[in-house]
PDB file of N, CA and C in Angstrom:
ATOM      1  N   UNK A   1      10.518  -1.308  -7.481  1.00  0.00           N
ATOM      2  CA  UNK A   1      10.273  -0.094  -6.760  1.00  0.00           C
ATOM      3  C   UNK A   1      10.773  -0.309  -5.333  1.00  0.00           C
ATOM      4  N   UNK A   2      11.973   0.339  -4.797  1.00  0.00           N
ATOM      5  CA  UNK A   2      12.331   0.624  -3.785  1.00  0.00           C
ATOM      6  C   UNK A   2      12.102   1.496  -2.689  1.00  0.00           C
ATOM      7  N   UNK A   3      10.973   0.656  -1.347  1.00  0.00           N
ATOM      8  CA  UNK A   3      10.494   1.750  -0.593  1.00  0.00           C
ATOM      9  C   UNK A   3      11.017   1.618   1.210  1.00  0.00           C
ATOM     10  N   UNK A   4      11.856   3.018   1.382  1.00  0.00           N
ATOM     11  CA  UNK A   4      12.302   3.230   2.947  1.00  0.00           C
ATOM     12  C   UNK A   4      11.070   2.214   3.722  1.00  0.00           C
ATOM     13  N   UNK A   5      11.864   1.745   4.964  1.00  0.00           N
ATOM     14  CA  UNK A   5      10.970   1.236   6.175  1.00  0.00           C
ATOM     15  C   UNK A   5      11.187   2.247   6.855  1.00  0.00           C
ATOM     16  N   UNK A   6       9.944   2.261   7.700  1.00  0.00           N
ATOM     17  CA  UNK A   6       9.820   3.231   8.561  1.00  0.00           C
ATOM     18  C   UNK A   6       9.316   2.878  10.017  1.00  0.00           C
ATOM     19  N   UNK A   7       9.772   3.623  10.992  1.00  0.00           N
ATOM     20  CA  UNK A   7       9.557   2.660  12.593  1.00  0.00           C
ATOM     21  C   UNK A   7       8.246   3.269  12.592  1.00  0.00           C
ATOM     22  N   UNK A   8       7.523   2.693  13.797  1.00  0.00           N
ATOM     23  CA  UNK A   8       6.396   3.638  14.058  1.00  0.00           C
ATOM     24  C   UNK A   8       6.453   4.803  14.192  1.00  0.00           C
ATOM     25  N   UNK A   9       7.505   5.262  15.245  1.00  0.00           N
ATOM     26  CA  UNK A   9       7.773   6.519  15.526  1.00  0.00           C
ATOM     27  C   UNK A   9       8.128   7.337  14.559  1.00  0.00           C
ATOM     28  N   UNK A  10       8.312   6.715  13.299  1.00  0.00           N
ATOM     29  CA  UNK A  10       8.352   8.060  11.992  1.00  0.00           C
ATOM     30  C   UNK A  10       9.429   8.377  11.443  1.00  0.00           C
ATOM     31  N   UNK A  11      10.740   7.666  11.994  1.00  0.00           N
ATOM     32  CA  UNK A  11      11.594   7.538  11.782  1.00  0.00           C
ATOM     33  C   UNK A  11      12.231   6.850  10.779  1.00  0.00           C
ATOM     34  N   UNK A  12      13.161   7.196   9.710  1.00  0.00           N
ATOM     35  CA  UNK A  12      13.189   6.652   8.872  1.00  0.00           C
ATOM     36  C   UNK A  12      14.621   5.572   9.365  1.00  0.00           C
ATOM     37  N   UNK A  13      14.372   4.561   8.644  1.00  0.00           N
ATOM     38  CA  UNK A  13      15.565   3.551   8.816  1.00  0.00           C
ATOM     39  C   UNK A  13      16.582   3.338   7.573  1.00  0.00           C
ATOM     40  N   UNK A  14      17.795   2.281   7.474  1.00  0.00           N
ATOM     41  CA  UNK A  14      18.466   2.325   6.887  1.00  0.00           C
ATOM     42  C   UNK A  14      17.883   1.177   5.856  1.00  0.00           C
ATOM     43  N   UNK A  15      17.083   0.893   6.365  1.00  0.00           N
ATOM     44  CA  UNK A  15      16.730  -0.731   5.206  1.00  0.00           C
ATOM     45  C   UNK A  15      15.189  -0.091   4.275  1.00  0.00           C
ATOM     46  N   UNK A  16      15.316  -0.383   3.016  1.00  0.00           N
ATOM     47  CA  UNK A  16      14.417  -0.477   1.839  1.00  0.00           C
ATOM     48  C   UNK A  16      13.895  -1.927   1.860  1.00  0.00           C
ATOM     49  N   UNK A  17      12.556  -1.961   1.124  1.00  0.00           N
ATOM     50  CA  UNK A  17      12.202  -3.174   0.811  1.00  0.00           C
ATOM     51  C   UNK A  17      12.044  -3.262  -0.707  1.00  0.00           C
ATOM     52  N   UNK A  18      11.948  -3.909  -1.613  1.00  0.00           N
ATOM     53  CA  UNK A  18      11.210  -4.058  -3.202  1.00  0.00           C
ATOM     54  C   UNK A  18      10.206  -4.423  -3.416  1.00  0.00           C
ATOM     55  N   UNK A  19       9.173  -4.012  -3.811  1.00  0.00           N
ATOM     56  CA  UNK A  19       7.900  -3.894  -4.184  1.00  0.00           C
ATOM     57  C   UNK A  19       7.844  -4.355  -5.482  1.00  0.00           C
ATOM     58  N   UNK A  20       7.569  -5.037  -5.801  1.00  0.00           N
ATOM     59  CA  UNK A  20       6.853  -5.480  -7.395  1.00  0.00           C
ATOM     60  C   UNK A  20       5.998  -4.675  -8.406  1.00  0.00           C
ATOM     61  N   UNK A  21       6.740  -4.033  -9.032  1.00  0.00           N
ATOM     62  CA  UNK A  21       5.493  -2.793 -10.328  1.00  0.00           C
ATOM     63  C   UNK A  21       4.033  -3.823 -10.468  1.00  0.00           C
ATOM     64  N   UNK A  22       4.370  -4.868 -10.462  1.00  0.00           N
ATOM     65  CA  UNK A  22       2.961  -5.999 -11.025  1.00  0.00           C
ATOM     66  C   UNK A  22       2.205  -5.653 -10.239  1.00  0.00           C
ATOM     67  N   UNK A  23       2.670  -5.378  -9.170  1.00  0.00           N
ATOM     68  CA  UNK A  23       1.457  -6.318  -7.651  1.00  0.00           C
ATOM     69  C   UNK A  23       1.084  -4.337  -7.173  1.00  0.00           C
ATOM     70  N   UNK A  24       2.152  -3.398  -7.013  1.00  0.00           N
ATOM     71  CA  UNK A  24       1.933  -2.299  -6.417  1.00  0.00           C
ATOM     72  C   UNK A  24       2.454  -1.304  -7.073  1.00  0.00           C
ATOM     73  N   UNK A  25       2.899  -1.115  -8.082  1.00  0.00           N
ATOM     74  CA  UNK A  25       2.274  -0.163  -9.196  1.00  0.00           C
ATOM     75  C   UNK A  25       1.056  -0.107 -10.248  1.00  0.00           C
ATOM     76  N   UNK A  26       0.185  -0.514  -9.754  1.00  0.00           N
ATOM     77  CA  UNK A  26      -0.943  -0.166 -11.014  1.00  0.00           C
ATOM     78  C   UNK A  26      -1.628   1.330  -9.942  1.00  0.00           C
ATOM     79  N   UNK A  27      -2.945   1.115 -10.956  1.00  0.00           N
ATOM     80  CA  UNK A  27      -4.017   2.443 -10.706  1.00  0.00           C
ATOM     81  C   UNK A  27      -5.285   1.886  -9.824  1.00  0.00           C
ATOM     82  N   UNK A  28      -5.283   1.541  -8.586  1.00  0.00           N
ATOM     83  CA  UNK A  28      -6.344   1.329  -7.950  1.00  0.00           C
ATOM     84  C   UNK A  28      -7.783   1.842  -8.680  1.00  0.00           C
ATOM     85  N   UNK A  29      -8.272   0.638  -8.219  1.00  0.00           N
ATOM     86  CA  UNK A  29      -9.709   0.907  -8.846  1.00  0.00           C
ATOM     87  C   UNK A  29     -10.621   1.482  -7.934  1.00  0.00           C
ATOM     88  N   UNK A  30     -11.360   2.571  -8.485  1.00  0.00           N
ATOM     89  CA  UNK A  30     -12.273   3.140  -6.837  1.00  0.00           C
ATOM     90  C   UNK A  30     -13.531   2.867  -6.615  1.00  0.00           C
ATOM     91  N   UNK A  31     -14.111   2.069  -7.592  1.00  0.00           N
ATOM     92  CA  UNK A  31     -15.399   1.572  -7.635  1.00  0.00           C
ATOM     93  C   UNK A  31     -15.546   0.261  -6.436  1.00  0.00           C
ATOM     94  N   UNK A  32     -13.883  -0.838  -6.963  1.00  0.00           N
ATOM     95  CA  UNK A  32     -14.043  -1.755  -6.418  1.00  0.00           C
ATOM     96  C   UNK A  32     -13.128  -1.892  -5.174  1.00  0.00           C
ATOM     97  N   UNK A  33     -12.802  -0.502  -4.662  1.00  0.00           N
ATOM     98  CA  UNK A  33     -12.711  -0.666  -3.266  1.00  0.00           C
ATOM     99  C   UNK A  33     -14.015  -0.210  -1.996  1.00  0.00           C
ATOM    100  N   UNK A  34     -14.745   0.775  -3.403  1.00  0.00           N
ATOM    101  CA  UNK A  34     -16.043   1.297  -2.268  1.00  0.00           C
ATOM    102  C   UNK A  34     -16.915   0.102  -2.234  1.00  0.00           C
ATOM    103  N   UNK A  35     -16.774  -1.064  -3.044  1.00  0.00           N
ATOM    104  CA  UNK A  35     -17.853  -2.141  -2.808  1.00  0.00           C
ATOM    105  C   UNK A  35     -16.930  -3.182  -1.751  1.00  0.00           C
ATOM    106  N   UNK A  36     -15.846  -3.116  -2.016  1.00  0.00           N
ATOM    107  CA  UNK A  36     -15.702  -3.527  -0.586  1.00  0.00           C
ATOM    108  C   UNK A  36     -15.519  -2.916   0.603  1.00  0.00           C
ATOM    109  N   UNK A  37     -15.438  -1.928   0.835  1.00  0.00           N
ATOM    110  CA  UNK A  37     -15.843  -1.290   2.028  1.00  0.00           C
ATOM    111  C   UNK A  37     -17.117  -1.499   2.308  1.00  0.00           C
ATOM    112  N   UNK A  38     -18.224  -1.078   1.831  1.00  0.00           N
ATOM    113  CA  UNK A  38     -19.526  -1.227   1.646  1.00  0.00           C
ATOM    114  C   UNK A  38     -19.977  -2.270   2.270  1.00  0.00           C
ATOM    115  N   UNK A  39     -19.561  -3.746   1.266  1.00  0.00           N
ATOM    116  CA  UNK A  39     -19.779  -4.773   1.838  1.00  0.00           C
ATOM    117  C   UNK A  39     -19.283  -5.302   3.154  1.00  0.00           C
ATOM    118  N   UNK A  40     -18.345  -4.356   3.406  1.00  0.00           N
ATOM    119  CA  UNK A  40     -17.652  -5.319   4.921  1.00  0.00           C
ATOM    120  C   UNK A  40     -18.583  -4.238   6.218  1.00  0.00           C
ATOM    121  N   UNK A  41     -19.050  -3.298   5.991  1.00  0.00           N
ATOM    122  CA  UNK A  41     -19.575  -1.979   6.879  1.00  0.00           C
ATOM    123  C   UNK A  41     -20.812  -2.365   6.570  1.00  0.00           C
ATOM    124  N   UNK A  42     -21.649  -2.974   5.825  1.00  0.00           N
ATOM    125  CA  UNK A  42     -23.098  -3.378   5.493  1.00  0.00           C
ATOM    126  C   UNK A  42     -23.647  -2.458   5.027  1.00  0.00           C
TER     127      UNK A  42
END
């Protein structure tokens, strides 16, 4: 998966990076990000 860099300013640039389907295409889990939020906010 090929994704634009972008400056802060919002601007799009000429360079892509590759992303790994393994690592950053799945389906986030929402249970186990509210327990870590949770846990880090007490």
């Amino acid at each position: 998966m090929d994704i634009a860099v972008v400056k802060s300013s919002g601007e799009i640039t000429d360079r892509k990076v590759n992303l790994t389907s393994e690592v950053f295409g799945i389906e986030p889990n929402d249970h186990a990000i509210w327990l870590d939020v949770k846990s880090f906010f007490g």
